[in-house]
N, C-alpha and C. Protein backbone atom coordinates (compact mmCIF):
# COMPACT_ATOMS: atom_id res chain seq x y z
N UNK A 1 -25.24 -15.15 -0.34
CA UNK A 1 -24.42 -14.87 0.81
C UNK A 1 -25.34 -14.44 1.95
N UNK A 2 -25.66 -15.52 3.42
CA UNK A 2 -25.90 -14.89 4.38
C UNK A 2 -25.67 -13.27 5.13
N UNK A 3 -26.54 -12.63 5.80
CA UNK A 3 -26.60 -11.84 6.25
C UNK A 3 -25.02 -11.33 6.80
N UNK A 4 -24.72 -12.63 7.69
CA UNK A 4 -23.94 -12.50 8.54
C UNK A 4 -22.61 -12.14 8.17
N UNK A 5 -22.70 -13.52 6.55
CA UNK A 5 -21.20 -13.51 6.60
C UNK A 5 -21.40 -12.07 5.58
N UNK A 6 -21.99 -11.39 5.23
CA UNK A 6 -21.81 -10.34 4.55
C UNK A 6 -21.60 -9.37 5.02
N UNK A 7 -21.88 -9.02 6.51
CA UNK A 7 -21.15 -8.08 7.46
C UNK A 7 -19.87 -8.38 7.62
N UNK A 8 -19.37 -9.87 7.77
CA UNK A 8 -17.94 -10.06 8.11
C UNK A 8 -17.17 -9.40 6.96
N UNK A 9 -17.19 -9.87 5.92
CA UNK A 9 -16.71 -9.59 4.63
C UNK A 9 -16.79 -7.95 4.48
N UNK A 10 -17.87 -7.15 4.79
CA UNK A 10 -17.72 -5.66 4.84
C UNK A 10 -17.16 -4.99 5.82
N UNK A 11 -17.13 -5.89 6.97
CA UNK A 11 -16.28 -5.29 8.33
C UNK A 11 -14.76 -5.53 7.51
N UNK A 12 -14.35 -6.78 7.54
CA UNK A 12 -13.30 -7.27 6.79
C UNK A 12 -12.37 -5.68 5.70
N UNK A 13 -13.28 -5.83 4.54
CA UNK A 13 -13.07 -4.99 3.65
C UNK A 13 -12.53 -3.47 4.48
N UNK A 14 -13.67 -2.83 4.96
CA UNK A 14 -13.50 -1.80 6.32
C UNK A 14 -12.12 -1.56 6.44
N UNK A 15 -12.09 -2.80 7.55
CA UNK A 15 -10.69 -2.52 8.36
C UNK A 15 -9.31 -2.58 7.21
N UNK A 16 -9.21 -3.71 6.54
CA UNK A 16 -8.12 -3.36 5.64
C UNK A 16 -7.78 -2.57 4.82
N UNK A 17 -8.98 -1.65 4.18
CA UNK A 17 -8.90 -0.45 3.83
C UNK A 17 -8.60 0.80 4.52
N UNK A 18 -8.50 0.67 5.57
CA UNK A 18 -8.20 1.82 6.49
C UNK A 18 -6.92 2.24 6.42
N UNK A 19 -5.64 1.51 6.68
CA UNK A 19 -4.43 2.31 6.45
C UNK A 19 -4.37 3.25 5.08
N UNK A 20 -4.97 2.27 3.84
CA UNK A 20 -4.89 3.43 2.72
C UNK A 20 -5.87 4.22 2.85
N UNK A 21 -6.62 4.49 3.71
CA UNK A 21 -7.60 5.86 3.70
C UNK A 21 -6.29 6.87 4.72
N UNK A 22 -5.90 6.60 5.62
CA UNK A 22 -5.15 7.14 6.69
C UNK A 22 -3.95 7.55 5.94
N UNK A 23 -3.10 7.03 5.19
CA UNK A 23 -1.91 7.08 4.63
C UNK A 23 -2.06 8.20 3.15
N UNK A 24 -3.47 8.38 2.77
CA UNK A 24 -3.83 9.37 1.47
C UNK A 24 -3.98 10.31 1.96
N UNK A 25 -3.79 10.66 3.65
CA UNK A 25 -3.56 12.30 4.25
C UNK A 25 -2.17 12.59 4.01
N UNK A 26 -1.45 11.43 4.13
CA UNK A 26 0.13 11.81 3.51
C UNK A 26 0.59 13.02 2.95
N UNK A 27 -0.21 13.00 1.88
CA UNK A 27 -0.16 13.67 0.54
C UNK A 27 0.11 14.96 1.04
N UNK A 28 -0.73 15.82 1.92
CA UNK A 28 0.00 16.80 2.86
C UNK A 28 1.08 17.00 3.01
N UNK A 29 1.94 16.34 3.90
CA UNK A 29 3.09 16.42 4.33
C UNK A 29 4.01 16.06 2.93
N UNK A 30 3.50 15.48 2.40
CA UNK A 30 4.64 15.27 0.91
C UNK A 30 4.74 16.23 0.34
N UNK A 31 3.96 17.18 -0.20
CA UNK A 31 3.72 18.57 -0.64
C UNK A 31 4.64 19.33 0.09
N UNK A 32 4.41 19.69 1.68
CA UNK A 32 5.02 20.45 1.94
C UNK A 32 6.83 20.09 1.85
N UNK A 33 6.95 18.71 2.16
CA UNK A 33 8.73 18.64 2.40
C UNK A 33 8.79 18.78 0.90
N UNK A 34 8.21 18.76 -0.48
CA UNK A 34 8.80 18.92 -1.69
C UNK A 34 9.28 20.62 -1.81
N UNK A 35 8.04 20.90 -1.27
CA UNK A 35 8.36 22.53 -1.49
C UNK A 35 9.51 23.48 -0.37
N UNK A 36 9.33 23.03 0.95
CA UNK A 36 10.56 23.31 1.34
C UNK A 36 11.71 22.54 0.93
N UNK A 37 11.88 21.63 0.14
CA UNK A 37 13.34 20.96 -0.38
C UNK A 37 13.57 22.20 -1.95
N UNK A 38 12.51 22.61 -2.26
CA UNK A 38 13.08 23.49 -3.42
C UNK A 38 13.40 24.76 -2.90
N UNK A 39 12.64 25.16 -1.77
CA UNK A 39 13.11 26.16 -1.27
C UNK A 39 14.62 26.11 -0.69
N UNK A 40 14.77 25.05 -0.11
CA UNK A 40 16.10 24.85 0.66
C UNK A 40 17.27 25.06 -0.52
N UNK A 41 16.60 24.23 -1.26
CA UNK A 41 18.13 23.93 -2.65
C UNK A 41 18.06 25.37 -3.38
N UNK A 42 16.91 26.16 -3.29
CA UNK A 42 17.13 27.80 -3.81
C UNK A 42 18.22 28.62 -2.84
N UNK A 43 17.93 28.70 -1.95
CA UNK A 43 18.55 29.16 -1.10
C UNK A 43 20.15 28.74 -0.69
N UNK A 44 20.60 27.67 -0.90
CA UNK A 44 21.61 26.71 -0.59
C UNK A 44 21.81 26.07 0.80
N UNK A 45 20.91 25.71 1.40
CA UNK A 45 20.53 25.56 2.40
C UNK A 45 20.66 23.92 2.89
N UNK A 46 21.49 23.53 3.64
CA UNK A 46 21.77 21.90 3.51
C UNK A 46 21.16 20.93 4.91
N UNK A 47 21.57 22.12 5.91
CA UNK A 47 20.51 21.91 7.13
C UNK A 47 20.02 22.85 7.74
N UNK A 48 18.50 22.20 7.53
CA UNK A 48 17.72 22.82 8.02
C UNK A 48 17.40 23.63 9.27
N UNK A 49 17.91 21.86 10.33
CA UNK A 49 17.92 21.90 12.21
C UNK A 49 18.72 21.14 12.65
N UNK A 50 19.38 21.12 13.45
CA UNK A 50 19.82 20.38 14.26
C UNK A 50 19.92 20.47 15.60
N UNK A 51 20.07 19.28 16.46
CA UNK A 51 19.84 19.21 18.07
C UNK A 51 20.98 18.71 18.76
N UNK A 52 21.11 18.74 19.79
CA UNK A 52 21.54 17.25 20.88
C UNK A 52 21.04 16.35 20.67
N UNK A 53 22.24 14.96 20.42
CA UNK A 53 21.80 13.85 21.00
C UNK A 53 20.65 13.28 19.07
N UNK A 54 20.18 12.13 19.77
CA UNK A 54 19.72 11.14 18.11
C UNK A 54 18.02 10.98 18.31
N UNK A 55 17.68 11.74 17.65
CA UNK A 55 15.75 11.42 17.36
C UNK A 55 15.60 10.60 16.85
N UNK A 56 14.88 9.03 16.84
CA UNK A 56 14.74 8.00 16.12
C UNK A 56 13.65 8.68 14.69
N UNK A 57 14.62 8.22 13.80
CA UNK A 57 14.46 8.62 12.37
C UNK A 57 15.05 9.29 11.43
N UNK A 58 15.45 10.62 12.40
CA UNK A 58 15.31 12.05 11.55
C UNK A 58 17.18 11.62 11.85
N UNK A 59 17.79 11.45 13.42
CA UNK A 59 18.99 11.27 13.68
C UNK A 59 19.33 12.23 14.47
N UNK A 60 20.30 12.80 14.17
CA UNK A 60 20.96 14.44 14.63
C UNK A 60 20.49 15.40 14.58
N UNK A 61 19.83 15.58 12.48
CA UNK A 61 18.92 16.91 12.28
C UNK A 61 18.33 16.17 11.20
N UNK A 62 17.50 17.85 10.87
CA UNK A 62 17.11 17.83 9.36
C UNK A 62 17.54 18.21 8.42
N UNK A 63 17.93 17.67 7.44
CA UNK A 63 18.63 18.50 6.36
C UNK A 63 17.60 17.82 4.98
N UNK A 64 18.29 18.52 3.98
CA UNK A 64 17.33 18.71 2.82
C UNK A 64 17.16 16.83 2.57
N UNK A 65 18.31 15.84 2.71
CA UNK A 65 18.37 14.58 1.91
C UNK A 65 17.33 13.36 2.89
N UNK A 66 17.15 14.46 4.50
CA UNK A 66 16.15 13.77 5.44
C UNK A 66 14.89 14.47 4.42
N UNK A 67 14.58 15.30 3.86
CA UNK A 67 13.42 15.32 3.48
C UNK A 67 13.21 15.28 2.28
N UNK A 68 14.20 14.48 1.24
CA UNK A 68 14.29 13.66 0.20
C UNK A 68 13.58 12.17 0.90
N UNK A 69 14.74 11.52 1.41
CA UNK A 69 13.78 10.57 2.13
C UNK A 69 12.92 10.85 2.76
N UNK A 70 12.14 11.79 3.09
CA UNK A 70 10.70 11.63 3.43
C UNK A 70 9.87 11.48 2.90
N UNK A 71 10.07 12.31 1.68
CA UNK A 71 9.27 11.76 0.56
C UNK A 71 9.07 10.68 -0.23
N UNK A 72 10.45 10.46 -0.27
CA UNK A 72 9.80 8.40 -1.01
C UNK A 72 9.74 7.50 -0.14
N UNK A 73 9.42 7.46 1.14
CA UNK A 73 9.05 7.14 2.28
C UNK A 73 7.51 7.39 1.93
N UNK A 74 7.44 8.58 2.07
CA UNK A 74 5.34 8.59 2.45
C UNK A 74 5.01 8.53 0.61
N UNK A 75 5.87 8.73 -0.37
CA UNK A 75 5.06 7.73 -1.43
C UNK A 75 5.05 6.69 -2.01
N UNK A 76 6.41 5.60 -0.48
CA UNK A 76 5.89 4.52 -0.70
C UNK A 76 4.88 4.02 -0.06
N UNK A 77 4.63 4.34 0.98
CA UNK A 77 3.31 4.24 1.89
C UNK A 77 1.97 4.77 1.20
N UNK A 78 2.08 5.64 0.39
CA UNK A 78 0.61 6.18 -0.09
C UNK A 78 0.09 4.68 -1.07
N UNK A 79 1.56 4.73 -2.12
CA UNK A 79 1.32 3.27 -3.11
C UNK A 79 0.74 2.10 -2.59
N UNK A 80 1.69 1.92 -1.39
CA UNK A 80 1.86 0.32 -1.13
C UNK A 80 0.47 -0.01 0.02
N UNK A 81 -0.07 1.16 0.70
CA UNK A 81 -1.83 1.04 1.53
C UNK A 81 -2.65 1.33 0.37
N UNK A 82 -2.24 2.28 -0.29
CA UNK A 82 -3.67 2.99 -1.22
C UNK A 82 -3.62 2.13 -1.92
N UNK A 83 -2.92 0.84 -2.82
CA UNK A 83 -3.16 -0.09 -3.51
C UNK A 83 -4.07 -1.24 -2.66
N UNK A 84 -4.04 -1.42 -2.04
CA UNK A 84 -5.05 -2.15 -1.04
C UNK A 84 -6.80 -1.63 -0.75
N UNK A 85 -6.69 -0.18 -0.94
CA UNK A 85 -7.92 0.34 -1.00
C UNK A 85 -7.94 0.38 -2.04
N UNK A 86 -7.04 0.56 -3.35
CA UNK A 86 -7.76 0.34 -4.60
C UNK A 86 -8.30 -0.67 -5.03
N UNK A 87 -7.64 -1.70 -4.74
CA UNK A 87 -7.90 -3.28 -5.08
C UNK A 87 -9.55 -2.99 -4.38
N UNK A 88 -10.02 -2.65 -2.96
CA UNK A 88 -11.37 -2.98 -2.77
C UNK A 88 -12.04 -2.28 -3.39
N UNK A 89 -11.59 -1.15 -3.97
CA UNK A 89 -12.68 -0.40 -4.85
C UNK A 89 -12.88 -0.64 -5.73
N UNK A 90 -12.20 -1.42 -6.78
CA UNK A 90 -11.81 -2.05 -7.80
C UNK A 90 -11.70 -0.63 -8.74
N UNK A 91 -10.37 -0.45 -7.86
CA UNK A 91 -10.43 0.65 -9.42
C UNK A 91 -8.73 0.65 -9.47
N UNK A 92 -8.56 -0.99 -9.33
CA UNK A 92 -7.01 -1.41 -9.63
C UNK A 92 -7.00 -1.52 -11.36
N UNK A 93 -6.18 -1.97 -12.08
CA UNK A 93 -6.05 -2.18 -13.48
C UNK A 93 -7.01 -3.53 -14.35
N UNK A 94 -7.56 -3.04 -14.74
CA UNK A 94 -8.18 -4.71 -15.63
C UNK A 94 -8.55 -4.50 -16.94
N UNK A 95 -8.41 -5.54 -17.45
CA UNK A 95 -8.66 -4.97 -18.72
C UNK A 95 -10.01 -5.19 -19.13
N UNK A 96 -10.58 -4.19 -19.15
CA UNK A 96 -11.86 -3.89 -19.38
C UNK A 96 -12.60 -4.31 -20.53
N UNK A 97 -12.00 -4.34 -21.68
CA UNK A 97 -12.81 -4.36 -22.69
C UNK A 97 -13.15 -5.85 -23.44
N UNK A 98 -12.45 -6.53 -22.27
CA UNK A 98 -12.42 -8.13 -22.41
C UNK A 98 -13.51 -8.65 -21.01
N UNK A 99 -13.19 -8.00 -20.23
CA UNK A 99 -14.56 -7.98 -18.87
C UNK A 99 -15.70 -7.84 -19.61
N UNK A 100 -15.89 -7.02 -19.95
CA UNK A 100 -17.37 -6.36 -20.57
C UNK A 100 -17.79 -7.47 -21.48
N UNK A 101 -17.60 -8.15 -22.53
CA UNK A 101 -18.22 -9.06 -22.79
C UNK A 101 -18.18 -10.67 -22.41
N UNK A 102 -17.44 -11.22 -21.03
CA UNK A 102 -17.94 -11.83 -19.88
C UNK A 102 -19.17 -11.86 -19.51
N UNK A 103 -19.73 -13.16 -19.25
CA UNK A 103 -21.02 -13.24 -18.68
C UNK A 103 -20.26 -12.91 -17.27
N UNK A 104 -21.18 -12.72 -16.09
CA UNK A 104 -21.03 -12.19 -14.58
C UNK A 104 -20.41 -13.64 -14.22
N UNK A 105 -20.38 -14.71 -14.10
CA UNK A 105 -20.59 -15.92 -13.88
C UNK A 105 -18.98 -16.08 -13.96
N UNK A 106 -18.87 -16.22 -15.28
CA UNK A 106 -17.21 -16.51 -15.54
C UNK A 106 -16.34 -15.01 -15.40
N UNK A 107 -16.56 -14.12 -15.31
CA UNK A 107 -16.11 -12.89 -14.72
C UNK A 107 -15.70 -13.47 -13.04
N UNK A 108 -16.55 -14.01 -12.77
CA UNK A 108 -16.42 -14.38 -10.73
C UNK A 108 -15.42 -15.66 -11.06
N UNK A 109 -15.66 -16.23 -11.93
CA UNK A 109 -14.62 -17.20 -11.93
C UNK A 109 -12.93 -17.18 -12.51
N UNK A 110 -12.69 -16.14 -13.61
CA UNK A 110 -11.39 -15.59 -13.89
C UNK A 110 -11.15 -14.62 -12.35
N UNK A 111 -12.02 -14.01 -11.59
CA UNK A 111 -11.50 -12.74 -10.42
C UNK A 111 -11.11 -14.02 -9.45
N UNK A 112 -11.66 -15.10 -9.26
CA UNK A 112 -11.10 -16.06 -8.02
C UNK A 112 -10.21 -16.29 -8.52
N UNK A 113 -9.50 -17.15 -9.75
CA UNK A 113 -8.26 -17.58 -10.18
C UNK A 113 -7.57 -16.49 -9.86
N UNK A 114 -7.69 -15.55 -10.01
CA UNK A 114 -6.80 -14.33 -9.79
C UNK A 114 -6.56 -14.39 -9.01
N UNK A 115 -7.63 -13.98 -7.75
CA UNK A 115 -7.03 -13.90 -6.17
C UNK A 115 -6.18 -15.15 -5.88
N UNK A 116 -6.84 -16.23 -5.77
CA UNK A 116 -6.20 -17.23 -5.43
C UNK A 116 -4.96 -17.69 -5.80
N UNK A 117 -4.54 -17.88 -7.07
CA UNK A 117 -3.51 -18.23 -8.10
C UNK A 117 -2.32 -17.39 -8.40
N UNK A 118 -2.91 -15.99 -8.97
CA UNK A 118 -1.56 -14.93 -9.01
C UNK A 118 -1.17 -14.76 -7.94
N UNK A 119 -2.89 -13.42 -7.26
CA UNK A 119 -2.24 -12.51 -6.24
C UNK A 119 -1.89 -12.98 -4.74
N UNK A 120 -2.30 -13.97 -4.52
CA UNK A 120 -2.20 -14.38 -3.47
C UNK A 120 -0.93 -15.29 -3.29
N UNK A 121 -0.64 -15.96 -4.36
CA UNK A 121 1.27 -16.44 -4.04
C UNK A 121 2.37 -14.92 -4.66
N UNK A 122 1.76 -14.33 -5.40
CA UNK A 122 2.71 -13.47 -5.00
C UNK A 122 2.74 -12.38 -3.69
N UNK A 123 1.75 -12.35 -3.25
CA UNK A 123 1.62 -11.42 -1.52
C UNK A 123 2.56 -12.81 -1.12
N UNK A 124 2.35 -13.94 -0.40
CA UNK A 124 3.15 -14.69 -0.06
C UNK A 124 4.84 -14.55 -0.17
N UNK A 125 5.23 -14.51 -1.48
CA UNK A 125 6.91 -14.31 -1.66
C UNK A 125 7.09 -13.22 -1.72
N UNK A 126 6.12 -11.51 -1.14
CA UNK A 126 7.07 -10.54 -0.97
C UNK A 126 7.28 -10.59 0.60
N UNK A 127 5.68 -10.98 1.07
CA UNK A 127 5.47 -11.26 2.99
C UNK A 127 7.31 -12.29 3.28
N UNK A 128 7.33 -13.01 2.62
CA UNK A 128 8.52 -14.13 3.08
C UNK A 128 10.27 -13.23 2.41
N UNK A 129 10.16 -12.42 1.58
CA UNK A 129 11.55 -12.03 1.37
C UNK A 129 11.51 -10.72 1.81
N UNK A 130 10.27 -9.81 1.74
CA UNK A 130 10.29 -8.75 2.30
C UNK A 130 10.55 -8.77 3.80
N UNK A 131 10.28 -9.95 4.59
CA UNK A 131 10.46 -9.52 5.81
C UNK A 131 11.73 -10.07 6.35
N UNK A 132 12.90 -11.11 5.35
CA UNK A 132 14.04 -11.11 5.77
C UNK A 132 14.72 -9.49 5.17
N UNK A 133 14.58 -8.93 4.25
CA UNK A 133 14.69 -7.38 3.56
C UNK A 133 14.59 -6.54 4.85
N UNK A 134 13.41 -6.19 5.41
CA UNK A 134 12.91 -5.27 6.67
C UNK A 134 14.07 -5.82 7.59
N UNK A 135 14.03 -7.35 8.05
CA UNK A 135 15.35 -7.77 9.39
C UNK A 135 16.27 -7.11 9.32
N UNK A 136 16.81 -7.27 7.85
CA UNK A 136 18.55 -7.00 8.09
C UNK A 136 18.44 -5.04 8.10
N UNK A 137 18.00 -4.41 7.43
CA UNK A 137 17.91 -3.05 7.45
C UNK A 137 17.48 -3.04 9.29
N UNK A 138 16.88 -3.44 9.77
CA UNK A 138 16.89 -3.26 11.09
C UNK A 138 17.83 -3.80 11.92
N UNK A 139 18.01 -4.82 11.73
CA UNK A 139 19.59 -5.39 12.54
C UNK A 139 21.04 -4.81 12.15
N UNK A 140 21.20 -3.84 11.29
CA UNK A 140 21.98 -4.01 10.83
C UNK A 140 22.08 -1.98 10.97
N UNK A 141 20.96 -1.95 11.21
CA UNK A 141 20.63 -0.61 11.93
C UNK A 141 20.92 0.76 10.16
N UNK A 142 20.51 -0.14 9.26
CA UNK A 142 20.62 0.60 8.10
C UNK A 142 19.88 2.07 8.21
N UNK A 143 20.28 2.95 7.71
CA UNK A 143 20.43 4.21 7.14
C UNK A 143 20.79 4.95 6.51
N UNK A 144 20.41 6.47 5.80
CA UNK A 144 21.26 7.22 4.82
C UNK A 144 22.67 7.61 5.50
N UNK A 145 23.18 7.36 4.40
CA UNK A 145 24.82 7.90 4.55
C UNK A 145 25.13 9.21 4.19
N UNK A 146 23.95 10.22 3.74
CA UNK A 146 23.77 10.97 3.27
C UNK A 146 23.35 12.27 4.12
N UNK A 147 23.16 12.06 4.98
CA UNK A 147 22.19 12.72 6.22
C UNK A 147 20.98 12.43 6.33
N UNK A 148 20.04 11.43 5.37
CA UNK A 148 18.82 11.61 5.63
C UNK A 148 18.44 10.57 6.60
N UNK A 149 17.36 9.87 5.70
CA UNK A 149 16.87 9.41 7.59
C UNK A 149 17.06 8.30 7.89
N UNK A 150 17.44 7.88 9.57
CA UNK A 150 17.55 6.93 10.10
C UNK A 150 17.60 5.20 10.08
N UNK A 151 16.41 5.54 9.35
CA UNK A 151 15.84 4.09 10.14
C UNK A 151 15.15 3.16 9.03
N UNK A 152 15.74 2.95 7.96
CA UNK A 152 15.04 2.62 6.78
C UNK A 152 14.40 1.16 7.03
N UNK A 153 14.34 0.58 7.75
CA UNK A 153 13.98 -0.89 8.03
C UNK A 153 12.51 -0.12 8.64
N UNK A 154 11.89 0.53 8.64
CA UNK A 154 10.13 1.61 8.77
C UNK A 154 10.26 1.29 7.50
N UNK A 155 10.63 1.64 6.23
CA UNK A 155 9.88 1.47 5.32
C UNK A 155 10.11 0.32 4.51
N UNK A 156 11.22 -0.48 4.85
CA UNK A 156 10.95 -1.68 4.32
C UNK A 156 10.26 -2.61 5.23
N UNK A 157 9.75 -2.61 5.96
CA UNK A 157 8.99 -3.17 6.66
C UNK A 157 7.72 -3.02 6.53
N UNK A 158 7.19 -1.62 5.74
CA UNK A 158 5.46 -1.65 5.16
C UNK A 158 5.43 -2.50 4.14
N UNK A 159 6.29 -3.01 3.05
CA UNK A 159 6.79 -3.54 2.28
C UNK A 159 5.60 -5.19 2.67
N UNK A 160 6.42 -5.88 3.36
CA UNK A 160 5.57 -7.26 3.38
C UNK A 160 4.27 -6.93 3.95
N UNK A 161 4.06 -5.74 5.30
CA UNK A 161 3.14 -5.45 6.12
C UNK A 161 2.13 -5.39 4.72
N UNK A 162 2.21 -4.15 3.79
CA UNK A 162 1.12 -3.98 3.15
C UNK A 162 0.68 -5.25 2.13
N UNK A 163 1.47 -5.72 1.60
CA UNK A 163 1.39 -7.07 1.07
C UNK A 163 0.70 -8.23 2.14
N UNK A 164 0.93 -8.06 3.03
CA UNK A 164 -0.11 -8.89 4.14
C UNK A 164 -1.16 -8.36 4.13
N UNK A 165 -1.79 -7.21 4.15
CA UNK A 165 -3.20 -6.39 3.83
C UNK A 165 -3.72 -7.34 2.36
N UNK A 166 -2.82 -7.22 1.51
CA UNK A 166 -3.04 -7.41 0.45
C UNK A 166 -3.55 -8.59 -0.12
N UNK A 167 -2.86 -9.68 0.62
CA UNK A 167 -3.33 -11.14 0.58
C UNK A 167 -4.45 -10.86 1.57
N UNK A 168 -4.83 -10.52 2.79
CA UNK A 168 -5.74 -10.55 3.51
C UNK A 168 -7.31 -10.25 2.09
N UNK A 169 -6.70 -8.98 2.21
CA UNK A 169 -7.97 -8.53 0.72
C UNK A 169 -8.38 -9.73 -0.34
N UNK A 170 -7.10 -10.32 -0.77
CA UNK A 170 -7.48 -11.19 -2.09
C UNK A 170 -8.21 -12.62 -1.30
N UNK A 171 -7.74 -13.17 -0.11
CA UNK A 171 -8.07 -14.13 0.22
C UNK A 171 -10.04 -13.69 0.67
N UNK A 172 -10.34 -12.17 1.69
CA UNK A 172 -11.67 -11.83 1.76
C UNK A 172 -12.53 -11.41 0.21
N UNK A 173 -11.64 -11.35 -0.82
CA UNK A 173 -12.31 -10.90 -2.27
C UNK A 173 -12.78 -12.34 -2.71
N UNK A 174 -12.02 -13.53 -2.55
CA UNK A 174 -11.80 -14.68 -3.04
C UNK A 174 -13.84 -15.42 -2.07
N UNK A 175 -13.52 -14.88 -1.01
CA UNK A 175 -14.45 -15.63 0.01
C UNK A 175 -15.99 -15.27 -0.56
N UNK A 176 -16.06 -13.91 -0.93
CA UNK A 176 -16.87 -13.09 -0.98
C UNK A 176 -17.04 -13.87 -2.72
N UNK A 177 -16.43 -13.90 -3.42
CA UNK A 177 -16.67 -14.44 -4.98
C UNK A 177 -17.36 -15.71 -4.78
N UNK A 178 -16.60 -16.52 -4.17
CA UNK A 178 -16.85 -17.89 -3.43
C UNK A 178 -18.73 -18.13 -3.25
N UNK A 179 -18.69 -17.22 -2.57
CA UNK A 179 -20.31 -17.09 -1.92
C UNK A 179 -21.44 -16.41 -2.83
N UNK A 180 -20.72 -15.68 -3.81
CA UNK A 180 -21.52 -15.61 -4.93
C UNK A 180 -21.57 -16.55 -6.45
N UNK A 181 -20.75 -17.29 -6.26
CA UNK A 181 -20.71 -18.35 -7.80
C UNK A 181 -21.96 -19.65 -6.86
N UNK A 182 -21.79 -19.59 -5.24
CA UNK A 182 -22.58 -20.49 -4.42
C UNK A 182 -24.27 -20.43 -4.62
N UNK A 183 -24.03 -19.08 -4.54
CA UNK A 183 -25.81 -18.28 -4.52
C UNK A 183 -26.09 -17.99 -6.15
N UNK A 184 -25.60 -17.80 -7.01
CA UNK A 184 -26.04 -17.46 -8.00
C UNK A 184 -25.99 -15.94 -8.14
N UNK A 185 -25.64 -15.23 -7.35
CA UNK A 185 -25.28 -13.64 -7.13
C UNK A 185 -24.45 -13.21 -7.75
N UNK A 186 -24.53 -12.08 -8.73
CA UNK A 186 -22.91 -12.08 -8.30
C UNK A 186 -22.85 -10.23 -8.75
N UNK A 187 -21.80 -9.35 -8.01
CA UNK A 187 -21.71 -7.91 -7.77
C UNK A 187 -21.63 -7.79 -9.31
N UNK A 188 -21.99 -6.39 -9.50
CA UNK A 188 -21.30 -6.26 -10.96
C UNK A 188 -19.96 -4.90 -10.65
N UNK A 189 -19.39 -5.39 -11.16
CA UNK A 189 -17.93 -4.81 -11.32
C UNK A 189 -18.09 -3.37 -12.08
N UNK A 190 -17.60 -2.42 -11.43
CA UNK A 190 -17.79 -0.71 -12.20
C UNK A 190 -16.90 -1.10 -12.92
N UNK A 191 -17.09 -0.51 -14.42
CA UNK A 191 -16.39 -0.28 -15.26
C UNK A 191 -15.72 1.14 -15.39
N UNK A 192 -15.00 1.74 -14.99
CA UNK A 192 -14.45 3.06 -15.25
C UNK A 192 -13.89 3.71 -16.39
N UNK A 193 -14.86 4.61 -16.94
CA UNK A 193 -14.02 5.00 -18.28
C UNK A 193 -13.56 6.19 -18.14
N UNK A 194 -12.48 6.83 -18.84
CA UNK A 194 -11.97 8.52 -18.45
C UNK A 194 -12.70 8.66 -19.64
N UNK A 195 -13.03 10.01 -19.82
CA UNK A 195 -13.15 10.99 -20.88
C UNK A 195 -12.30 11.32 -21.57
């Protein structure tokens, strides 16, 4: 692999990894709305705040079921980016103990079938149903009926978005394999074992 295209491919990698670096600060704010939702439900406490008038998201106020949905909101966002940075770290699922006695060679050649073949038509049919899914929750101006939040067509809409990261990744993993079965190169894959 040229110089060049090996910057592209690490710029590449870079940038699509970035929402799941950005989105694993989440984890913050998930913590805290869990612990004020136990506090709230100790207390009996159903809303929190309320205002004048409609905040895009939250609505009217806050009450405990807006910060139910907040939470599986930012852990579907932690999943659905941080799986995209896992995939580049490779510390997604594989089965390892069938890798390990792979020569490097056909290891690069089962990881392209992969990208190419599985993961990449399935990013395709969630990008194409996920984003008629995201339309109608937005046209249709979906929300909790519950008090919580607003605007649920935000999170079905990371839905194909991160799945577009995702094919982006498998198609730059695919390029990058590509250029090493070309050269005779090829990365060696961490094996991760727990204790």
């Amino acid at each position: 692999m040229g110089p060049d295209m090996s910057r592209i491919l690490s710029f590449a990698r870079a940038l699509l990894s970035l929402p799941g670096k950005i989105v694993a600060w989440l984890i913050i704010p998930l913590i805290l709305s869990i612990v004020l939702s136990v506090i709230a439900a100790r207390f009996g406490w159903s809303t929190l705040l309320d205002w004048d008038g409609s905040i895009p998201l939250f609505g009217e106020a806050l009450t405990v079921n807006s910060l139910v949905d907040l939470q599986w909101y930012i852990f579907s966002l932690i999943v659905l980016f941080g799986g995209v940075w896992a995939y580049f770290d490779e510390r997604h699922v594989t089965v390892d103990f069938i890798a390990l006695s792979l020569k490097p060679r056909t290891r690069a050649y089962i990881t392209l079938f992969g990208d190419l073949f599985l993961l990449l038509p399935l990013c395709i049919l969630v990008i194409r149903y996920g984003s008629d899914f995201a339309a109608i929750a937005w046209r249709t101006g979906e929300g909790s009926n519950q008090g919580g939040l607003a605007a649920h067509w935000l999170i079905k809409g990371a839905l194909p978005t991160a799945f577009g990261l995702l094919g982006l990744a498998a198609l730059t993993n695919a390029l990058r394999t590509l250029c090493e079965l070309r050269k005779g190169t090829f990365h060696e894959t961490e094996i991760h074992h727990d204790s």
